[in-house]
N, C-alpha and C. Protein backbone atom coordinates (compact mmCIF):
# COMPACT_ATOMS: atom_id res chain seq x y z
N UNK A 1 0.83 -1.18 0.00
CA UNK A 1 0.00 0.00 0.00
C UNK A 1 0.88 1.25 0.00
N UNK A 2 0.47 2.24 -0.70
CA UNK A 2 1.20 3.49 -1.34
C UNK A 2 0.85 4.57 -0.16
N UNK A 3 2.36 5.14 0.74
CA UNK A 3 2.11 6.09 1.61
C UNK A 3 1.77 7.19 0.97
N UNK A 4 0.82 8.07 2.49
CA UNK A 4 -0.03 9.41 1.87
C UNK A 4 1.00 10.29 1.24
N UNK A 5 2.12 10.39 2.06
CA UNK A 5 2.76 11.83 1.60
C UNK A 5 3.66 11.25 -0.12
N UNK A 6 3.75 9.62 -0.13
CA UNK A 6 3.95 9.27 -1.98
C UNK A 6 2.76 9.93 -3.14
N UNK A 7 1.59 9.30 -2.26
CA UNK A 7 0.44 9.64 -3.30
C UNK A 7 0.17 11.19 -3.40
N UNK A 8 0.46 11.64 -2.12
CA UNK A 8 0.32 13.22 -2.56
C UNK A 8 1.25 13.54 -3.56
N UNK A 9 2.99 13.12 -3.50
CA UNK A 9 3.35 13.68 -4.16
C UNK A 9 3.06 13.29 -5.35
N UNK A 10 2.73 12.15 -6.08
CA UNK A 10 1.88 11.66 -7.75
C UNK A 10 1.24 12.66 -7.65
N UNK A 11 0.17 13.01 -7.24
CA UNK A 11 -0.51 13.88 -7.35
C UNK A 11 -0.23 15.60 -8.13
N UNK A 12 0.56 15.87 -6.72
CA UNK A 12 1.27 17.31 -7.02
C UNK A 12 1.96 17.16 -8.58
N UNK A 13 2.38 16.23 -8.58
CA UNK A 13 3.89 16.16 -10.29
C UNK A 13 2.88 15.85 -11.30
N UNK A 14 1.27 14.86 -11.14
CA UNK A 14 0.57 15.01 -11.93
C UNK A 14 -0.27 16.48 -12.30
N UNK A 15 -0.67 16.62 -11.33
CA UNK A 15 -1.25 18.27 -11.39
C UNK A 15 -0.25 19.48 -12.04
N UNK A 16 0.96 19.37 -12.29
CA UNK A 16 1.39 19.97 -12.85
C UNK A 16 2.05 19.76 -14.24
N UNK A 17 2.17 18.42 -14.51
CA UNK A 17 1.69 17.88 -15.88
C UNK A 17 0.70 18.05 -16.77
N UNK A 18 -0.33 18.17 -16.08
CA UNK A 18 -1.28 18.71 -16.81
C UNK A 18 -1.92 19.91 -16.62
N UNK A 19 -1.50 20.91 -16.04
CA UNK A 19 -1.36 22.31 -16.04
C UNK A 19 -0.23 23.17 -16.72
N UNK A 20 0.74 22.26 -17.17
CA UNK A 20 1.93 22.78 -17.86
C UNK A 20 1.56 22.73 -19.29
N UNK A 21 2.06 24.15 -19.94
CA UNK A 21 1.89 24.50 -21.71
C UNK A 21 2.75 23.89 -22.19
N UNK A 22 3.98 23.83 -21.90
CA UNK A 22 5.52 23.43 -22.00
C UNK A 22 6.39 23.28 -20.76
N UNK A 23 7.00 22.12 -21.11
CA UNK A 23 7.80 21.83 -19.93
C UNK A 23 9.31 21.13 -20.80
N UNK A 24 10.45 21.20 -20.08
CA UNK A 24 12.27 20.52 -20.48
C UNK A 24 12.16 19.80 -19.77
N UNK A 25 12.41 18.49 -20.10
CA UNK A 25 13.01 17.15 -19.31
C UNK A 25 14.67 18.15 -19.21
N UNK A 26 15.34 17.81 -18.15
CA UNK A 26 17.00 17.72 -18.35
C UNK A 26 17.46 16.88 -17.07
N UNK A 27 18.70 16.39 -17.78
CA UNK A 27 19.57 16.13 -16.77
C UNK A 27 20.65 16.80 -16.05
N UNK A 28 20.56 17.05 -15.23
CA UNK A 28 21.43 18.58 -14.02
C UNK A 28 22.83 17.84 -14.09
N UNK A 29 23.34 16.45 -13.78
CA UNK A 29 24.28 16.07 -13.49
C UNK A 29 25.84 16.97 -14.00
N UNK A 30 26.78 17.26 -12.98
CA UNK A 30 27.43 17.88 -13.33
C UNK A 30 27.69 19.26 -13.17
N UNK A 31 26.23 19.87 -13.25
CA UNK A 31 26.49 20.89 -12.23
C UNK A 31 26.18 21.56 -10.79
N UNK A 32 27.53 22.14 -10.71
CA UNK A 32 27.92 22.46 -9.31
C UNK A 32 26.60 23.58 -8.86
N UNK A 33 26.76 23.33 -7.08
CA UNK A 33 25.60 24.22 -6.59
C UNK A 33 24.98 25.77 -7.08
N UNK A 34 26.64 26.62 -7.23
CA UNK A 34 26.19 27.74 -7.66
C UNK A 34 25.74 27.70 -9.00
N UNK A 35 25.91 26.81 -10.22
CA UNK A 35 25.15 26.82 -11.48
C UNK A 35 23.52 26.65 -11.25
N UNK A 36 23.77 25.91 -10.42
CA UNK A 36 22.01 25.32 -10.55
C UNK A 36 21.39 26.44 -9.89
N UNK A 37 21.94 27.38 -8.74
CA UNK A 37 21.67 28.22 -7.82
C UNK A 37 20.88 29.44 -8.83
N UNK A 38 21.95 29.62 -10.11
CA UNK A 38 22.17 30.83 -10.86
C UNK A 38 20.60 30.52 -12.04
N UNK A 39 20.33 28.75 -12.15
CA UNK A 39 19.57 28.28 -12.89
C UNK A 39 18.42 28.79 -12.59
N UNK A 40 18.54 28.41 -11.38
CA UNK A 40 16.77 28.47 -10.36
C UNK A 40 16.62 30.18 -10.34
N UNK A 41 17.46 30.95 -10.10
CA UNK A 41 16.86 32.59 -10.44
C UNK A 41 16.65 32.56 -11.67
N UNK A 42 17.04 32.68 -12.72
CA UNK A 42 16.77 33.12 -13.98
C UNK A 42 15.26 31.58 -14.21
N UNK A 43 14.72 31.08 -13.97
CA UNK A 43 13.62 30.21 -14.17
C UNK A 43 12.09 31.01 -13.41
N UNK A 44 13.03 31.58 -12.28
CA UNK A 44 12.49 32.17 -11.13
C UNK A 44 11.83 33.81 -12.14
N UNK A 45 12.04 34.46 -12.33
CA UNK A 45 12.08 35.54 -13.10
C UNK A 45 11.43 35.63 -14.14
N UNK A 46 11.16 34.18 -14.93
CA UNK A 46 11.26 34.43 -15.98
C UNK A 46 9.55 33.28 -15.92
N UNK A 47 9.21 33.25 -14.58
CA UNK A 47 7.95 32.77 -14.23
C UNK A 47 7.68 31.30 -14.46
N UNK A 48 9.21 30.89 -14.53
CA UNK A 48 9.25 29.09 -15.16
C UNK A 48 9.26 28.38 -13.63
N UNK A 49 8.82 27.10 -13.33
CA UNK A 49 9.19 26.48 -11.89
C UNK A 49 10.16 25.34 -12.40
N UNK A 50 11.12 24.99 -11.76
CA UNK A 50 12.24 24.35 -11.89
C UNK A 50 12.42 23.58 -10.84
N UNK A 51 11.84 21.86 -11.41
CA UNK A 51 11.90 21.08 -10.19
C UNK A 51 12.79 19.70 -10.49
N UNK A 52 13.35 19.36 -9.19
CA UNK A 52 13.48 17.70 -9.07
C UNK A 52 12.92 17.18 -8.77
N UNK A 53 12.88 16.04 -9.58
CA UNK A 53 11.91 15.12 -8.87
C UNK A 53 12.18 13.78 -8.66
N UNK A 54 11.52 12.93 -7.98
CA UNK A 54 11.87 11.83 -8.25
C UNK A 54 11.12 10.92 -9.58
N UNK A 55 12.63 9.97 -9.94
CA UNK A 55 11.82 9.66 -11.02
C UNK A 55 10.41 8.18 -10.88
N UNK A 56 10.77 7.59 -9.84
CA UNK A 56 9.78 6.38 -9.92
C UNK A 56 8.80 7.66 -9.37
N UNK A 57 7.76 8.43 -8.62
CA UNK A 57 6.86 9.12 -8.51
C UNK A 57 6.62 9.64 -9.76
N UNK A 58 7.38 9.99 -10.39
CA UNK A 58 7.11 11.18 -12.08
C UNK A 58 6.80 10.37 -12.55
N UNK A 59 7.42 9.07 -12.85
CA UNK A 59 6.63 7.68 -13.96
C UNK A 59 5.38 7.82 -13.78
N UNK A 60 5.14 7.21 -12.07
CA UNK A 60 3.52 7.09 -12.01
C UNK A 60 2.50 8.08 -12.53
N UNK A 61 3.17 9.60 -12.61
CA UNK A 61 2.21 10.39 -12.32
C UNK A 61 1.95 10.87 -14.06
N UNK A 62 3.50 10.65 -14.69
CA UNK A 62 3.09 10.47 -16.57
C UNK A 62 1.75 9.50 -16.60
N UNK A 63 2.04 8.36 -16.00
CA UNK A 63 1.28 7.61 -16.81
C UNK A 63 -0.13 7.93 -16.43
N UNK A 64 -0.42 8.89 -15.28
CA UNK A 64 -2.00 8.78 -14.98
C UNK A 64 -2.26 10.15 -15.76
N UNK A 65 -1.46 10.89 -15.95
CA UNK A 65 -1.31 12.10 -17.38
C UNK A 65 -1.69 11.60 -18.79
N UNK A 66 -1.66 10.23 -18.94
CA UNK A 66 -1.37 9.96 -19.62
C UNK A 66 -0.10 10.11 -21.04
N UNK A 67 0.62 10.40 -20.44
CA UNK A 67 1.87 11.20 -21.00
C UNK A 67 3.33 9.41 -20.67
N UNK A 68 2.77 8.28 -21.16
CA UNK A 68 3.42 7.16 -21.36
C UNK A 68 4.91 7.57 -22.53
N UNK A 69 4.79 8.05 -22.84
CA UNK A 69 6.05 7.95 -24.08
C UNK A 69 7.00 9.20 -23.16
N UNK A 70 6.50 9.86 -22.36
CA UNK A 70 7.87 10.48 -21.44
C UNK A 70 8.68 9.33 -20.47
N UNK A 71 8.31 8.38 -20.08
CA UNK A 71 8.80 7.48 -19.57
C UNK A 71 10.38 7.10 -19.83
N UNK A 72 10.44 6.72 -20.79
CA UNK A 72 12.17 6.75 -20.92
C UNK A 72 12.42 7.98 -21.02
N UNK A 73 12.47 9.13 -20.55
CA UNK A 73 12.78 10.42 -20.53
C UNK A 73 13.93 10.15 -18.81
N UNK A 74 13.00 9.68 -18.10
CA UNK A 74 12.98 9.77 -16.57
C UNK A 74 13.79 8.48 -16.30
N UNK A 75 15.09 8.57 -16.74
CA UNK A 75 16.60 7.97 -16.22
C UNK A 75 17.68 9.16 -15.76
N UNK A 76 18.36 8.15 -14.51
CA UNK A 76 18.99 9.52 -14.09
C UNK A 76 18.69 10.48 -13.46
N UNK A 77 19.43 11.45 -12.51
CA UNK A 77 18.91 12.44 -12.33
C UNK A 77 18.04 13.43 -13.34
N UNK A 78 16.61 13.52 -12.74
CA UNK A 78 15.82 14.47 -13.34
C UNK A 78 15.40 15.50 -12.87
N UNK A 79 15.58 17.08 -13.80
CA UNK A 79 14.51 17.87 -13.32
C UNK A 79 13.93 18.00 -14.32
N UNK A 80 12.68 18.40 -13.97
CA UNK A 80 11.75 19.43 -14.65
C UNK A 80 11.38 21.00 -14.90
N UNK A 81 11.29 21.58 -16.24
CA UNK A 81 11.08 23.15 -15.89
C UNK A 81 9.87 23.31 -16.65
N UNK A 82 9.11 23.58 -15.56
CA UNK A 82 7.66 23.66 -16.53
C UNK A 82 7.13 25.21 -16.82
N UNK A 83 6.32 25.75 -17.84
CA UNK A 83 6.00 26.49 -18.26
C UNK A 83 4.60 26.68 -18.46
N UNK A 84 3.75 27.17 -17.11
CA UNK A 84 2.67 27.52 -17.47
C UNK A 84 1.89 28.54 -18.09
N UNK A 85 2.44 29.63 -18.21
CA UNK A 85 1.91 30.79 -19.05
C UNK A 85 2.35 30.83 -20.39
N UNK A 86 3.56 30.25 -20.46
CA UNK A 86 4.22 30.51 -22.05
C UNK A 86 5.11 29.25 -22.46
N UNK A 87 5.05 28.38 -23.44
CA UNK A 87 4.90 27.24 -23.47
C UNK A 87 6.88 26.92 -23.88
N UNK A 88 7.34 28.14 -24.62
CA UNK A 88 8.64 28.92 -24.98
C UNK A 88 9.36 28.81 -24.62
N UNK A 89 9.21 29.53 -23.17
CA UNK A 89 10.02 29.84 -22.00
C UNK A 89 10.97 29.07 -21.54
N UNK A 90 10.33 28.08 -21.16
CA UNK A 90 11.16 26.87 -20.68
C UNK A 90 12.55 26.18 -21.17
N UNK A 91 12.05 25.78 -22.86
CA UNK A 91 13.03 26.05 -23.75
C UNK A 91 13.76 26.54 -23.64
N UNK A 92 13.54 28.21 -24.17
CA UNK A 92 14.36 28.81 -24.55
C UNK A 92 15.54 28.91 -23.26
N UNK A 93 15.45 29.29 -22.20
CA UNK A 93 16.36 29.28 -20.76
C UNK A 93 17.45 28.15 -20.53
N UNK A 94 16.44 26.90 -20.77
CA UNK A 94 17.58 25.58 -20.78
C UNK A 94 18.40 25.35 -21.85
N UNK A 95 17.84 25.53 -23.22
CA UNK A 95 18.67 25.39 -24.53
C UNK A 95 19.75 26.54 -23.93
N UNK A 96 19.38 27.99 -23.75
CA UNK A 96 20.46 28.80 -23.52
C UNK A 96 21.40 28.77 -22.16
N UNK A 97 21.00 28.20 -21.33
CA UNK A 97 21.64 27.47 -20.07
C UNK A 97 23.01 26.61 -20.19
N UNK A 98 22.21 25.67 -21.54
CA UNK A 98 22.99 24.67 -21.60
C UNK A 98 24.25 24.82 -22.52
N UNK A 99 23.80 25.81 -23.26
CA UNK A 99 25.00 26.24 -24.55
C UNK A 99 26.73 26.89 -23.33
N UNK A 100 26.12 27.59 -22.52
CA UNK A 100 27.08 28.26 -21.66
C UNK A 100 27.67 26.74 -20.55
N UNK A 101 26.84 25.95 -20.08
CA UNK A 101 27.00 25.46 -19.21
C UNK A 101 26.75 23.60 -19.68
N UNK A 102 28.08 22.64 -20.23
CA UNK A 102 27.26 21.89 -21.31
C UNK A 102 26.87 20.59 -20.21
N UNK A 103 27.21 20.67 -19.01
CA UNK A 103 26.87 19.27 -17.89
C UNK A 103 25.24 19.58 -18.05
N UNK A 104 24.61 20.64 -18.23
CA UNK A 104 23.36 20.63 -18.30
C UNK A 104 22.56 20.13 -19.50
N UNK A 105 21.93 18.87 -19.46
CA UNK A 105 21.66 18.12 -21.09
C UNK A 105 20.44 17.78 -20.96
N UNK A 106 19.78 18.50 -22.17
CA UNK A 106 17.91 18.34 -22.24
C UNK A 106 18.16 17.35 -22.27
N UNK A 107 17.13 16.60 -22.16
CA UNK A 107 16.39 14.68 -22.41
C UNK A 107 14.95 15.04 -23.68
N UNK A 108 14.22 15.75 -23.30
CA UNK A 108 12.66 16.04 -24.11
C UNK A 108 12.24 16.94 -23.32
N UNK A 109 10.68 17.13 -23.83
CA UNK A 109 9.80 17.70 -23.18
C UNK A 109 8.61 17.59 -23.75
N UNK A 110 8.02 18.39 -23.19
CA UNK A 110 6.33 18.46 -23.35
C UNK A 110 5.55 19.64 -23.66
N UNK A 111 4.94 19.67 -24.62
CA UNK A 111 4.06 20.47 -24.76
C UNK A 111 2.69 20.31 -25.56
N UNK A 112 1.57 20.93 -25.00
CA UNK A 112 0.44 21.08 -24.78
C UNK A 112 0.22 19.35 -24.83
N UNK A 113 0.67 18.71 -23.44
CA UNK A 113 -0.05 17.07 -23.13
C UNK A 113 0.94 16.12 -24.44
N UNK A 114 1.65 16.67 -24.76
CA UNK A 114 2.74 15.46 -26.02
C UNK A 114 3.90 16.08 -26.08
N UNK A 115 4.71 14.63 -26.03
CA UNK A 115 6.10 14.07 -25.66
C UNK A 115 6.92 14.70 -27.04
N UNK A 116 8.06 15.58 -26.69
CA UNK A 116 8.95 16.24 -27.58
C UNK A 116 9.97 15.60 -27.36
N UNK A 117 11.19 15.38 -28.59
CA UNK A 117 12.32 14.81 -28.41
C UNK A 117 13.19 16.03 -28.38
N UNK A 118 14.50 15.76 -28.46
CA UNK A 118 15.97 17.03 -27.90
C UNK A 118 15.29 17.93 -28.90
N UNK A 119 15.09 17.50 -30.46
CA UNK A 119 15.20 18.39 -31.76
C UNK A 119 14.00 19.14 -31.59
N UNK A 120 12.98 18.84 -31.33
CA UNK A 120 11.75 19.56 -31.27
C UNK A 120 11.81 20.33 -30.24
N UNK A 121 12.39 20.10 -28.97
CA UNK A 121 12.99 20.87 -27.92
C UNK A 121 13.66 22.20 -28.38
N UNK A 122 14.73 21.83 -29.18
CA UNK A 122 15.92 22.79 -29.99
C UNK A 122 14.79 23.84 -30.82
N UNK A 123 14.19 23.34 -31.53
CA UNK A 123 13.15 23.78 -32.31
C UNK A 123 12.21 25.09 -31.40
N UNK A 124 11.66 24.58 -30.46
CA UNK A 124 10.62 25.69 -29.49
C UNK A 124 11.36 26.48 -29.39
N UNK A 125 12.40 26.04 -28.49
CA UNK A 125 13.74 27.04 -28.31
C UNK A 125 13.79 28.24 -29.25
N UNK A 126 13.67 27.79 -30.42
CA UNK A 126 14.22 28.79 -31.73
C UNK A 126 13.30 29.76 -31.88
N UNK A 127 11.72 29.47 -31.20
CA UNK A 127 10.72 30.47 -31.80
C UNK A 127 11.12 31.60 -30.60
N UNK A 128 10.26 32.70 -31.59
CA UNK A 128 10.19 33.62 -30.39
C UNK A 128 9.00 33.64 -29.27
N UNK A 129 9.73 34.15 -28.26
CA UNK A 129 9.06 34.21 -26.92
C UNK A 129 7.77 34.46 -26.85
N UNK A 130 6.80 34.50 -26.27
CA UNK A 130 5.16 35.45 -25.97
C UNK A 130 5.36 37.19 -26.68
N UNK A 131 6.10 37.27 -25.71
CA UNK A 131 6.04 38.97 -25.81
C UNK A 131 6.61 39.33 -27.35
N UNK A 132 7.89 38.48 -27.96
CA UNK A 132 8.36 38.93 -29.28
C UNK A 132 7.47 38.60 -30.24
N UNK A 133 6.35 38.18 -29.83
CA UNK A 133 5.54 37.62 -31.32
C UNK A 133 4.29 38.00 -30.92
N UNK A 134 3.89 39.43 -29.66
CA UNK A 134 2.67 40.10 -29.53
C UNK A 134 3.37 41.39 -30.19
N UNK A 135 4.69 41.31 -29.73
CA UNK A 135 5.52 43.19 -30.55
C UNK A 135 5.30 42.61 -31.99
N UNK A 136 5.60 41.51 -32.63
CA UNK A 136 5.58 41.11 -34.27
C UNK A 136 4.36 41.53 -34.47
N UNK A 137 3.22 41.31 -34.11
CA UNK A 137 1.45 41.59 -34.33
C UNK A 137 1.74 42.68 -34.33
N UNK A 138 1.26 43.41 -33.45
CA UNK A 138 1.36 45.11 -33.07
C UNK A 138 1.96 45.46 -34.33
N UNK A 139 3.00 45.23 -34.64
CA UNK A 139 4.23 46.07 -35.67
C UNK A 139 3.31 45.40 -36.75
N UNK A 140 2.86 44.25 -37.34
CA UNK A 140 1.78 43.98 -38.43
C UNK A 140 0.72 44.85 -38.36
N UNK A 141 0.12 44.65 -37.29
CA UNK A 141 -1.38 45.77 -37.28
C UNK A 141 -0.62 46.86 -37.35
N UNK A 142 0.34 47.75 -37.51
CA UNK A 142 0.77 49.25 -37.00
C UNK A 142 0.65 49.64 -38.71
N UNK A 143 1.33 49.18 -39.30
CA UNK A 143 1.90 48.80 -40.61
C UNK A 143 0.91 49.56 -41.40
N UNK A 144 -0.41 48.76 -41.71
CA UNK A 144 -1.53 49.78 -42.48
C UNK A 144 -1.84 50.60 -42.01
N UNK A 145 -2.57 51.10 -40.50
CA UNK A 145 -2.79 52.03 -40.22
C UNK A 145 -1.90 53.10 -40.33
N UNK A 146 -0.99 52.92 -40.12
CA UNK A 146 0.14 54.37 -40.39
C UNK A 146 0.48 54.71 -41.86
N UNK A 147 0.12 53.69 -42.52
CA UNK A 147 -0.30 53.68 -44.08
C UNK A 147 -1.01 54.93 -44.68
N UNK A 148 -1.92 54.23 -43.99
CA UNK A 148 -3.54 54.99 -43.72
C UNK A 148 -3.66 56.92 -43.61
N UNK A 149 -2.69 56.40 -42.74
CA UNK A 149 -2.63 57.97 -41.83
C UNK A 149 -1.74 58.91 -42.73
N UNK A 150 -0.84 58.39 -43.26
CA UNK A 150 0.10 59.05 -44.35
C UNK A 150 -0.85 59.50 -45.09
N UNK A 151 -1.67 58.56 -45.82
CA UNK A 151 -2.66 58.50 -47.19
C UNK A 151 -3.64 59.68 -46.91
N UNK A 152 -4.08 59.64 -45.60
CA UNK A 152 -5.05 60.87 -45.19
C UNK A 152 -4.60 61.89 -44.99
N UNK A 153 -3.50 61.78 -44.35
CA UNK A 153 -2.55 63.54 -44.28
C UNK A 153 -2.20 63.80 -45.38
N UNK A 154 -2.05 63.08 -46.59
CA UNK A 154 -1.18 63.42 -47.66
C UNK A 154 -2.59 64.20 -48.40
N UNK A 155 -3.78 63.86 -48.40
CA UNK A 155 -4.89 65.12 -48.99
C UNK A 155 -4.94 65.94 -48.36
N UNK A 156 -5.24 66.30 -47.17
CA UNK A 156 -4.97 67.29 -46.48
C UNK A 156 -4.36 68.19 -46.44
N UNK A 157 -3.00 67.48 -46.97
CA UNK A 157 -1.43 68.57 -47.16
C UNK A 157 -2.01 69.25 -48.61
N UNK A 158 -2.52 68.31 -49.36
CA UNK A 158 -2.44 69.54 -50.76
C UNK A 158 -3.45 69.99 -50.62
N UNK A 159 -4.28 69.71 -49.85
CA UNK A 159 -5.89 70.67 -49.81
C UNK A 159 -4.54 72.22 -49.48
N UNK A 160 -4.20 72.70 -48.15
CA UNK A 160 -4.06 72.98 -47.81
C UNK A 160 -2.67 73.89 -48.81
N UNK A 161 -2.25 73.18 -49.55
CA UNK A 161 -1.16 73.40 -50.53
C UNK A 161 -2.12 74.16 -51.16
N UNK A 162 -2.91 73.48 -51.82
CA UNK A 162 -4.10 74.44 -52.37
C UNK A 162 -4.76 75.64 -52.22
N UNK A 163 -5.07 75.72 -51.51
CA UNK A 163 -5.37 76.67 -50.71
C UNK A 163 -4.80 77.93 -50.44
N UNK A 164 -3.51 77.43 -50.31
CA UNK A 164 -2.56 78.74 -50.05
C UNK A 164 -2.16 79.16 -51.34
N UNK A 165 -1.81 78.52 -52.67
CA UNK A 165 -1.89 78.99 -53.79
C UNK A 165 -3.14 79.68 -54.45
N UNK A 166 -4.37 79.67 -54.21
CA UNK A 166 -5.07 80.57 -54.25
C UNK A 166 -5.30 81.47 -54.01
N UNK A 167 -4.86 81.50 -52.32
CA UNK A 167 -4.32 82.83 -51.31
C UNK A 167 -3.46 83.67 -52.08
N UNK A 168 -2.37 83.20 -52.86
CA UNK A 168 -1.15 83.77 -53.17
C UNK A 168 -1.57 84.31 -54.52
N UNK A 169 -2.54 84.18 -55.34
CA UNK A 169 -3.02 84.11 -56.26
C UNK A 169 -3.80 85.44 -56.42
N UNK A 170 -4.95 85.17 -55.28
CA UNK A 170 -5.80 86.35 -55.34
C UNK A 170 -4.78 87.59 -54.56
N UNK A 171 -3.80 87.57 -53.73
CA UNK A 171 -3.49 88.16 -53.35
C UNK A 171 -2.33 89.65 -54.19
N UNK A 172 -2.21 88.59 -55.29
CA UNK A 172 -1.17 88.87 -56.60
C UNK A 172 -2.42 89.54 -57.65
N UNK A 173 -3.58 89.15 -57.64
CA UNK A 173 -4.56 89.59 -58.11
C UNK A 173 -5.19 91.24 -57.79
N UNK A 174 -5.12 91.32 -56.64
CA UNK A 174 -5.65 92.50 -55.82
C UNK A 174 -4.59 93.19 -56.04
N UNK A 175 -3.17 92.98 -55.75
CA UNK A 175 -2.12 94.28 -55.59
C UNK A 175 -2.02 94.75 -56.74
């Protein structure tokens, strides 16, 4: 029979399996306290949670995720960095973690409920972040309207061009 504080923890590692957009399998081995120290702020910051876990509890709690094909993921020391607001994030921090620091080595990950290998990992990594691809929109939507706005000031200007050559006109007229 499975103690409470085991099943709680299935629980907790399942509940966040399936609350996670994106999450990095990696293996930490190798690095020293202050790397991982330096890991956990920048995860911290950047609104990612960065956990160890154990791996016979994480098995159980894939498989009631139904998330079976992460299973050989979970050899070795494992953590997890999961990504609930931005699915990106996670990625992008460990791919760039790991380039500086190479004892740190993805395994997979996950996103939205399915099992990613290193390359598809490498891949998320590559896109841009939440925020760089709401500034890409914005700068798309900005694009015509300021179009727009040229196109409408630009009658305006010769109304007004107009206008004053008439001024200059009748004024040449009268003297």
């Amino acid at each position: 029979m499975a103690r409470p504080e085991k099943v709680q923890a299935v629980e907790e590692i399942r509940d966040r399996l399936d609350r996670t957009q994106g999450a990095v399998i990696a293996d930490y081995r190798g690095l020293n306290v202050a790397e991982v120290t330096e890991l956990r702020r920048q995860m911290r910051e950047a609104g990612v949670e960065f956990k160890v876990l154990k791996n016979t509890l994480t098995i159980r709690a894939a498989r009631e995720s139904g998330l079976d094909d992460m299973v050989p993921l979970l050899e070795g020391p494992t953590a997890i960095a999961f990504g609930y607001d931005d699915p990106v994030t996670p990625a992008k921090l460990i791919n760039d973690f790991s380039k500086d620091h190479r004892a740190l080595e993805m395994k997979g990950g996950i996103l939205d409920g399915k099992v990613l290998d290193i390359d598809a990992v490498k891949n998320l990594a590559a896109l841009p972040g939440r925020e760089e691809l709401l500034a890409q929109v914005c700068r798309g939507m900005q694009g015509p309207i300021s179009g727009m706005v040229n196109v409408l000031q630009g009658n305006i200007r010769n109304l007004v061009y107009a206008l004053e050559a008439v001024r200059k006109q009748k004024e040449e007229a009268g003297a």
